[in-house]
PDB file of N, CA and C in Angstrom:
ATOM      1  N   UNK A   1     -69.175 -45.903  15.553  1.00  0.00           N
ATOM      2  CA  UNK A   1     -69.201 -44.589  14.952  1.00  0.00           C
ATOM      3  C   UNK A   1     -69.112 -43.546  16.058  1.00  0.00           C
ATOM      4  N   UNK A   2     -68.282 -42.385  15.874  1.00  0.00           N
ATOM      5  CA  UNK A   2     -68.396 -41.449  17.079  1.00  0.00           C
ATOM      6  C   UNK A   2     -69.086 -40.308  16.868  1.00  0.00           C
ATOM      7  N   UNK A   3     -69.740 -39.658  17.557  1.00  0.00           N
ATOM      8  CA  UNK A   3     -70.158 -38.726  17.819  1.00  0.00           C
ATOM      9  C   UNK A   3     -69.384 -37.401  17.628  1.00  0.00           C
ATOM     10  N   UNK A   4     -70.419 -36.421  16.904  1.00  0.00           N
ATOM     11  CA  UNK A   4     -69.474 -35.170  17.071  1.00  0.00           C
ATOM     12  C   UNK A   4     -68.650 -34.700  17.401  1.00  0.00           C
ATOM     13  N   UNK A   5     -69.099 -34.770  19.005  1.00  0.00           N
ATOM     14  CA  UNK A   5     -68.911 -34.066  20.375  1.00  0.00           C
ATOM     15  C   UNK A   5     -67.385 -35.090  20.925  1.00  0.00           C
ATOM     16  N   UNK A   6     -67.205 -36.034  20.260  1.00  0.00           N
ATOM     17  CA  UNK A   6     -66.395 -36.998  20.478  1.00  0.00           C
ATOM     18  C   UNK A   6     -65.163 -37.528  19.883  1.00  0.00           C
ATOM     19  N   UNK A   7     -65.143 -36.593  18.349  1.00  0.00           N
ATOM     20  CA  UNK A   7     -64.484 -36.693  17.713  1.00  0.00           C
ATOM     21  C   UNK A   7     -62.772 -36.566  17.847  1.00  0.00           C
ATOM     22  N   UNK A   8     -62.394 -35.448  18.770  1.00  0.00           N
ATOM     23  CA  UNK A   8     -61.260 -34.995  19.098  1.00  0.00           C
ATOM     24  C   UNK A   8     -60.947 -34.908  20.721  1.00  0.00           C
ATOM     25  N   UNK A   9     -61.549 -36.254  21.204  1.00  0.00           N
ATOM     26  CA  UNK A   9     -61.386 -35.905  22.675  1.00  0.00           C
ATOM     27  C   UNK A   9     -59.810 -37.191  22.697  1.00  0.00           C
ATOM     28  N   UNK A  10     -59.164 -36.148  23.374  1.00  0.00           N
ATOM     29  CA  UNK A  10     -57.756 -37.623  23.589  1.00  0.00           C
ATOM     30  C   UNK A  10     -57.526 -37.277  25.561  1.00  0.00           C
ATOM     31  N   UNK A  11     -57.074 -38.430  25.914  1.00  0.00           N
ATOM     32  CA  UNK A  11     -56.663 -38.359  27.412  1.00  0.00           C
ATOM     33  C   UNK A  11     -56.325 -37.480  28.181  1.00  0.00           C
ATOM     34  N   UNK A  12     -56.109 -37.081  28.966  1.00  0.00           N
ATOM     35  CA  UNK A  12     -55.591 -35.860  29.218  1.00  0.00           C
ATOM     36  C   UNK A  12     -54.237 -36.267  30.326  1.00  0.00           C
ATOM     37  N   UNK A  13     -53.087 -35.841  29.752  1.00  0.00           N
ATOM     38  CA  UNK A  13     -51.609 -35.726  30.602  1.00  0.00           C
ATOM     39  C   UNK A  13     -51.172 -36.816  30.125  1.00  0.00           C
ATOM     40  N   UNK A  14     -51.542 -37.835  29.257  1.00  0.00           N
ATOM     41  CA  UNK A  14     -50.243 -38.692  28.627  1.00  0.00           C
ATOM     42  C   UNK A  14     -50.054 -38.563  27.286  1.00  0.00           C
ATOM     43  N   UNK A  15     -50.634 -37.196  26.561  1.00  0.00           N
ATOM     44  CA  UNK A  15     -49.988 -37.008  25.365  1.00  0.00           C
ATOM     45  C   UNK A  15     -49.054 -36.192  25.480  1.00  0.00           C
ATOM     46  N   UNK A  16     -47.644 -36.384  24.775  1.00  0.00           N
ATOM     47  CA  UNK A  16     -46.508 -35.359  24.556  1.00  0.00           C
ATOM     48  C   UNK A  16     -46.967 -33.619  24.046  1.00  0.00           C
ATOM     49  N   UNK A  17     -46.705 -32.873  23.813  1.00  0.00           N
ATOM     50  CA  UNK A  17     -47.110 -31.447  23.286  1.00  0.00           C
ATOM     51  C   UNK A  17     -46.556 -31.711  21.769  1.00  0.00           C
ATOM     52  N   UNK A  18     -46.992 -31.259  20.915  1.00  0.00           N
ATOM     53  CA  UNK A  18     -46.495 -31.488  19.103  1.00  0.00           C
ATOM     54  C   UNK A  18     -46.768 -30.144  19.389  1.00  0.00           C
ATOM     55  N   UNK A  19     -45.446 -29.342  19.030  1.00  0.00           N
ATOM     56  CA  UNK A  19     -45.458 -27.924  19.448  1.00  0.00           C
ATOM     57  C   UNK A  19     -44.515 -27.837  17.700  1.00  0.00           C
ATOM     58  N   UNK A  20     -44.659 -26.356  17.407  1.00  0.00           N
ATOM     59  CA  UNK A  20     -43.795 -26.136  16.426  1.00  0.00           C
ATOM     60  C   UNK A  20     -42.512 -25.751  16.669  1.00  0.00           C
ATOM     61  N   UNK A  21     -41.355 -26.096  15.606  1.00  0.00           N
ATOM     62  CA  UNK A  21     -40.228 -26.199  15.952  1.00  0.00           C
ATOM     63  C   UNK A  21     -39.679 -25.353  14.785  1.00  0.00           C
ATOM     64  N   UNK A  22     -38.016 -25.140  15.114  1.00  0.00           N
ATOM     65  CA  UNK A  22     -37.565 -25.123  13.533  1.00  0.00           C
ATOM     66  C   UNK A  22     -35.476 -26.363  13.543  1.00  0.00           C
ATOM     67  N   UNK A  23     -35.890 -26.912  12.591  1.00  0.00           N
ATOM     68  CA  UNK A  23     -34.792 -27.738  12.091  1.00  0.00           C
ATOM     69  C   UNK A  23     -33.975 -26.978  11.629  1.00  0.00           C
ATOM     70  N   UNK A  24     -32.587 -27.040  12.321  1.00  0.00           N
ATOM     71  CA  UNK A  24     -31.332 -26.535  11.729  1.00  0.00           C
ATOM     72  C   UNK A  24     -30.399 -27.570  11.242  1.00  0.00           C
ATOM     73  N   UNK A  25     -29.799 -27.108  10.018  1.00  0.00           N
ATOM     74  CA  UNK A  25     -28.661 -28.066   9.333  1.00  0.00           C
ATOM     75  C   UNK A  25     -27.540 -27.763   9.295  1.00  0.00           C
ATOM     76  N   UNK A  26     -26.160 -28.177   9.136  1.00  0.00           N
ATOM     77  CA  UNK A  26     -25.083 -27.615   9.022  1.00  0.00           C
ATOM     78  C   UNK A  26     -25.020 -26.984   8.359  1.00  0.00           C
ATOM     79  N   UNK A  27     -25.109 -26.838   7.251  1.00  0.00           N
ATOM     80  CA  UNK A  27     -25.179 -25.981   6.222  1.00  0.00           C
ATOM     81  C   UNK A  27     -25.367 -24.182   6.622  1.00  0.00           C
ATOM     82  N   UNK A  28     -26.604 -24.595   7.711  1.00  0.00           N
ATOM     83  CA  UNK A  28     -27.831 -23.036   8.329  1.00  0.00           C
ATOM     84  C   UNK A  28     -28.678 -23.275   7.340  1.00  0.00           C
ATOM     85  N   UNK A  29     -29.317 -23.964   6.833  1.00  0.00           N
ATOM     86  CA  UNK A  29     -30.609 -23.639   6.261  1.00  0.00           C
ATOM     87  C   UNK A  29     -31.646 -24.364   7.129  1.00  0.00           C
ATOM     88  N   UNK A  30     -32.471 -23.323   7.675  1.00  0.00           N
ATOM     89  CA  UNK A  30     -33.425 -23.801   8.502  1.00  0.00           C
ATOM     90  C   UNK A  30     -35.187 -24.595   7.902  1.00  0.00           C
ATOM     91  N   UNK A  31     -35.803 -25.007   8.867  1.00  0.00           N
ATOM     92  CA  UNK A  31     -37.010 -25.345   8.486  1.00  0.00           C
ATOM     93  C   UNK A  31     -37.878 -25.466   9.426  1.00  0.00           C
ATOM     94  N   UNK A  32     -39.176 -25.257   9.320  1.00  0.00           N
ATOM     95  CA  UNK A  32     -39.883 -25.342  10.346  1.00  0.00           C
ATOM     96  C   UNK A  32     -40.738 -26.506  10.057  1.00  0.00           C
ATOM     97  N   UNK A  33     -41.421 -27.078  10.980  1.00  0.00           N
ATOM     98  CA  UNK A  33     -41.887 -28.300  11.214  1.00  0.00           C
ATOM     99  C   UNK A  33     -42.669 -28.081  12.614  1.00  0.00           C
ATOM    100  N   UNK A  34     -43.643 -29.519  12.710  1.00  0.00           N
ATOM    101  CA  UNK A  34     -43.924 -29.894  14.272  1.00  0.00           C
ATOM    102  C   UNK A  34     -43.208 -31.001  14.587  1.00  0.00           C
ATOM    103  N   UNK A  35     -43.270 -31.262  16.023  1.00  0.00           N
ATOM    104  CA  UNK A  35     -42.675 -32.353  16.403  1.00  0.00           C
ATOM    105  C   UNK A  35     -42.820 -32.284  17.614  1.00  0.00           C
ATOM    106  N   UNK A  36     -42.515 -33.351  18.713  1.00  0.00           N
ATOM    107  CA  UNK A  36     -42.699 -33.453  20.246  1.00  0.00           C
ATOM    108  C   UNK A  36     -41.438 -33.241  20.375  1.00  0.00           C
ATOM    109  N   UNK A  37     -40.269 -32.984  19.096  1.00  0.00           N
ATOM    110  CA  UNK A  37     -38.753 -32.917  20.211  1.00  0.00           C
ATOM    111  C   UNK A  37     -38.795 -31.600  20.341  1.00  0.00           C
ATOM    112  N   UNK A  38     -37.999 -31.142  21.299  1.00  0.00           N
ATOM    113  CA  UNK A  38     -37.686 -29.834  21.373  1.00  0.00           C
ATOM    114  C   UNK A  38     -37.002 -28.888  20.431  1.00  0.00           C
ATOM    115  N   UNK A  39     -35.613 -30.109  20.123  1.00  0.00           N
ATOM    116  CA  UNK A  39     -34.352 -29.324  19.138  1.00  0.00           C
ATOM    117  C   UNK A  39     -34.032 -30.360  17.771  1.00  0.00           C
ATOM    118  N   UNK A  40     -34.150 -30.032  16.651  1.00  0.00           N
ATOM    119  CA  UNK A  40     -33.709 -30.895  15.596  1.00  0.00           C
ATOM    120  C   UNK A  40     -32.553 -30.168  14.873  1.00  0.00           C
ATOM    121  N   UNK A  41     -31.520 -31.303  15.267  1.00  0.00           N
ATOM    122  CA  UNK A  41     -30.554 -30.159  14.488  1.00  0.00           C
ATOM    123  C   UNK A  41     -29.773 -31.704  13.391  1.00  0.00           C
ATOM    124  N   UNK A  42     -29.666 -31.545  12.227  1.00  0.00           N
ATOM    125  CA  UNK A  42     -29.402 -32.240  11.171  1.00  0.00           C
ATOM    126  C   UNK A  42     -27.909 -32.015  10.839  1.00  0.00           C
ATOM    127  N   UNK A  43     -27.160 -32.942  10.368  1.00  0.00           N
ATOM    128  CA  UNK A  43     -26.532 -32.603   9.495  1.00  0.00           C
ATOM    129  C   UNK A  43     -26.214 -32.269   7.656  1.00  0.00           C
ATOM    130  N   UNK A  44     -27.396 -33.024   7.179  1.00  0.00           N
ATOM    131  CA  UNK A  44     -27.254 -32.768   5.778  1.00  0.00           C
ATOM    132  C   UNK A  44     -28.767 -32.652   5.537  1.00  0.00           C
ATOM    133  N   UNK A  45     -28.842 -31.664   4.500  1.00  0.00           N
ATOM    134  CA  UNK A  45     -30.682 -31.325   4.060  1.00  0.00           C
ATOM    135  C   UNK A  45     -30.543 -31.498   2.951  1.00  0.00           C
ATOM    136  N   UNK A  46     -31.704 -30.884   2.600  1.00  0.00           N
ATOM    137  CA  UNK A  46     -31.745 -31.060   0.879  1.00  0.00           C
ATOM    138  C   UNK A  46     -31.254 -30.109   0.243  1.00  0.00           C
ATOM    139  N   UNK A  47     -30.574 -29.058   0.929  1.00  0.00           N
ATOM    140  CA  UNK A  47     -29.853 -27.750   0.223  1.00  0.00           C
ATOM    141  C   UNK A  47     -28.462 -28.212   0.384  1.00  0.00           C
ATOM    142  N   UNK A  48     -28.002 -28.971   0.962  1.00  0.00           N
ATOM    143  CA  UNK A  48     -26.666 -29.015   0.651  1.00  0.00           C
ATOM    144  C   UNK A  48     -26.041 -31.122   0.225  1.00  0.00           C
ATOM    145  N   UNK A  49     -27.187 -31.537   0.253  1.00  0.00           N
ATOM    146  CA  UNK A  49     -27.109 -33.306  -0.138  1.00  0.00           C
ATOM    147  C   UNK A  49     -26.558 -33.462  -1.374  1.00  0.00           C
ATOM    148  N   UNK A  50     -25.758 -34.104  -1.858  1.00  0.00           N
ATOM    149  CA  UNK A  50     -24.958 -34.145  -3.308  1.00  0.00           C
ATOM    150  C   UNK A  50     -26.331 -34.620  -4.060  1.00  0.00           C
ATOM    151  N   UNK A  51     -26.947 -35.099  -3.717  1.00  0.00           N
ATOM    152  CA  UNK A  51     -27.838 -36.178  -4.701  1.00  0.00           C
ATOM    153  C   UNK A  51     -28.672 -35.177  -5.338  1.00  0.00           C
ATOM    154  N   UNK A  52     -29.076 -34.267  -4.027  1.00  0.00           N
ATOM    155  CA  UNK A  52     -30.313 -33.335  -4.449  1.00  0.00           C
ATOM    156  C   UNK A  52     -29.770 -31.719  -5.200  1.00  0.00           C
ATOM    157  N   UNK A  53     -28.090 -31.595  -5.083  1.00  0.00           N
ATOM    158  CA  UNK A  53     -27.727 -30.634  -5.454  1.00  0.00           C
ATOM    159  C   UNK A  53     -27.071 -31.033  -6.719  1.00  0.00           C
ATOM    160  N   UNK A  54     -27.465 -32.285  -7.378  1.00  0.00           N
ATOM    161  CA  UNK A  54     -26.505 -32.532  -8.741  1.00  0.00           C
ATOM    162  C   UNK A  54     -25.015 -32.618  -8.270  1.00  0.00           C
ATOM    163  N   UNK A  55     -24.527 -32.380  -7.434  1.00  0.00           N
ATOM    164  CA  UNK A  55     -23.187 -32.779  -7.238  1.00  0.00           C
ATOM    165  C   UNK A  55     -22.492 -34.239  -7.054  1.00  0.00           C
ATOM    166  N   UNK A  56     -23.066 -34.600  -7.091  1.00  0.00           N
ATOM    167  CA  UNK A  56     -23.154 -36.230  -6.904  1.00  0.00           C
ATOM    168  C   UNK A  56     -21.979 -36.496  -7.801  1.00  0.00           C
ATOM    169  N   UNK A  57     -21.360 -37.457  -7.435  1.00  0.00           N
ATOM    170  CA  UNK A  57     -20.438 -37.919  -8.142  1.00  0.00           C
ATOM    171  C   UNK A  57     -19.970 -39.402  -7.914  1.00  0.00           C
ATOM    172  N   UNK A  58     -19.672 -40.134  -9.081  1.00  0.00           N
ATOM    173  CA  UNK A  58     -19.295 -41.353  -8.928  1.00  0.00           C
ATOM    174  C   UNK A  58     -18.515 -41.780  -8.172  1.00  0.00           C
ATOM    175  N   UNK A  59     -17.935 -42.374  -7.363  1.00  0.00           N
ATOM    176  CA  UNK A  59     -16.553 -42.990  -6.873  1.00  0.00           C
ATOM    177  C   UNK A  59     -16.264 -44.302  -7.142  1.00  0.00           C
ATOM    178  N   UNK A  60     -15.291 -44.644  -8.035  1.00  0.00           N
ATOM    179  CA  UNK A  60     -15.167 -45.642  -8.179  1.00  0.00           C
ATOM    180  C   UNK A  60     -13.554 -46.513  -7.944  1.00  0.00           C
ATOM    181  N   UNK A  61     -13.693 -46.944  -6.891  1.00  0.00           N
ATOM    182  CA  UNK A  61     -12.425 -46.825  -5.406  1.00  0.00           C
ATOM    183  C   UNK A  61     -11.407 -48.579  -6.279  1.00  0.00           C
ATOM    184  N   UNK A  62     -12.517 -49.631  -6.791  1.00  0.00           N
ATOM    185  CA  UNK A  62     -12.144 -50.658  -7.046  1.00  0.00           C
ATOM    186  C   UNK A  62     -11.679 -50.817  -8.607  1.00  0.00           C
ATOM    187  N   UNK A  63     -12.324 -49.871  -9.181  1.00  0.00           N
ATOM    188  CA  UNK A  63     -11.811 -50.013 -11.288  1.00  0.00           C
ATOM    189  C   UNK A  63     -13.514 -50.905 -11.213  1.00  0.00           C
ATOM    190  N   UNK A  64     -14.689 -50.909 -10.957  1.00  0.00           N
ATOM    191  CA  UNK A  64     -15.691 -51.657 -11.010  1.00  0.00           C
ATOM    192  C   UNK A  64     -16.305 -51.052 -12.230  1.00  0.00           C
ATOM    193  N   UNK A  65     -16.311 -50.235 -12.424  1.00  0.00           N
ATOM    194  CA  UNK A  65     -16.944 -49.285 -13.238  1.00  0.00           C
ATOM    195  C   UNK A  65     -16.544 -49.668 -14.174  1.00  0.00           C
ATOM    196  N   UNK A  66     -15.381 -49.346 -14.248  1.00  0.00           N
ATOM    197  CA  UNK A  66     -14.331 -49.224 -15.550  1.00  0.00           C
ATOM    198  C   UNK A  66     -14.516 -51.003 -16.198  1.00  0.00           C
ATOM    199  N   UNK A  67     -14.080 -51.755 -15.473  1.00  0.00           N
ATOM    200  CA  UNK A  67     -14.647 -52.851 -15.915  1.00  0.00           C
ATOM    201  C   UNK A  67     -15.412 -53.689 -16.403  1.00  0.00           C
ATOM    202  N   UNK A  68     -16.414 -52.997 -16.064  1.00  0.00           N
ATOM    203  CA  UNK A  68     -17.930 -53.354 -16.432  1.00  0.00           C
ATOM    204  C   UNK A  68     -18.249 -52.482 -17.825  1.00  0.00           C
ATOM    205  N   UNK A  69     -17.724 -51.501 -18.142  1.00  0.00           N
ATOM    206  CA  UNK A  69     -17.825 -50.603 -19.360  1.00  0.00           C
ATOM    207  C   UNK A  69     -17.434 -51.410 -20.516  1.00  0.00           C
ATOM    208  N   UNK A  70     -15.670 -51.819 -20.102  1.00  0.00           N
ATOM    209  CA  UNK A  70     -15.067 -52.890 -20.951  1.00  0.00           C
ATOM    210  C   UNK A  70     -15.869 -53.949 -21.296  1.00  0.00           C
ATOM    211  N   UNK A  71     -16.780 -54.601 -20.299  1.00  0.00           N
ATOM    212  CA  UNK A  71     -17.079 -55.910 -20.328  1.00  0.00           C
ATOM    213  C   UNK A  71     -17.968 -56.046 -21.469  1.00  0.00           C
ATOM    214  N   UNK A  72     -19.013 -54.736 -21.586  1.00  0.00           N
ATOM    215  CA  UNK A  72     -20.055 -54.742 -22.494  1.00  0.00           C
ATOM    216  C   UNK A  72     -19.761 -54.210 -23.476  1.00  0.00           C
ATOM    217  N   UNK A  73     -18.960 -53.119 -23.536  1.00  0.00           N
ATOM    218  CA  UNK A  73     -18.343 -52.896 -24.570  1.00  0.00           C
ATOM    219  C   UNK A  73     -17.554 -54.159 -26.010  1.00  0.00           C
ATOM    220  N   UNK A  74     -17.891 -54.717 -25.208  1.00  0.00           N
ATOM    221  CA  UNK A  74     -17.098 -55.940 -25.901  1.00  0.00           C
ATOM    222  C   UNK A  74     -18.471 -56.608 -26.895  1.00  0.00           C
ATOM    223  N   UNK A  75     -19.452 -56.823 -25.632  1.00  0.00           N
ATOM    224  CA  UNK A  75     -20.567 -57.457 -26.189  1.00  0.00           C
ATOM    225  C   UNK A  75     -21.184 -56.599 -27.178  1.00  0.00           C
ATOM    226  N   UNK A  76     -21.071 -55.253 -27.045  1.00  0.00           N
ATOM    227  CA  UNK A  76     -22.266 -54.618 -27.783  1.00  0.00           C
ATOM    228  C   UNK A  76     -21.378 -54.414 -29.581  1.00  0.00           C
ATOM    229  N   UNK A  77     -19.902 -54.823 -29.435  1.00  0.00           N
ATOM    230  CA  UNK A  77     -19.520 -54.917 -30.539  1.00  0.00           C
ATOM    231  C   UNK A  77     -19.451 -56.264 -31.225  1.00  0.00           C
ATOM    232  N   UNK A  78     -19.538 -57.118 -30.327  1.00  0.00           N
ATOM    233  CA  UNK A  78     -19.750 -58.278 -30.946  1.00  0.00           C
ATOM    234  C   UNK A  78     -21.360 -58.885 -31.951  1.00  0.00           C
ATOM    235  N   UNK A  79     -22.197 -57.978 -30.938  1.00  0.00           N
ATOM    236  CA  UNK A  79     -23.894 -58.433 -31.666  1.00  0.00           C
ATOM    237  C   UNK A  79     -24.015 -57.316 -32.720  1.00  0.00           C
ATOM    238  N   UNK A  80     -23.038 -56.202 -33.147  1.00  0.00           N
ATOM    239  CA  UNK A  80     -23.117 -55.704 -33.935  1.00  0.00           C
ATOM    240  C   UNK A  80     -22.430 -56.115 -35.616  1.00  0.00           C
TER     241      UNK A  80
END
């Protein structure tokens, strides 16, 4: 168990600095954060990510999709 007085003592000169920063994205939408790096620079955030902006969109490069629609389509008229 530690002591009060003991609670927050860490080494001294082999911890990094966790200094505050701010994260830039391509986009420019910034953020602030801590971190020991100096520079965070991103390319995709959550302001411009398809997933998180609803833009998302299917690609379907092989007909996989399409196939698989057919496939059940078939079944769900058959158990009907």
């Amino acid at each position: 168990m530690l002591t009060k007085d003991k609670e927050n003592v860490v080494k001294a000169g082999i911890h990094p600095k966790y200094e505050e920063l701010t994260v830039t994205c391509a986009c420019g939408a910034k953020y602030k954060t801590r971190s020991t790096n100096k520079v965070i620079a991103v390319e995709i955030c959550s302001n411009c990510h398809p997933f998180f902006t609803g833009k998302q969109k299917l690609v379907d490069t092989a007909g996989r999709v399409e196939r698989f629609r057919r496939k059940y389509e078939k079944v769900a008229k058959k158990s009907n």
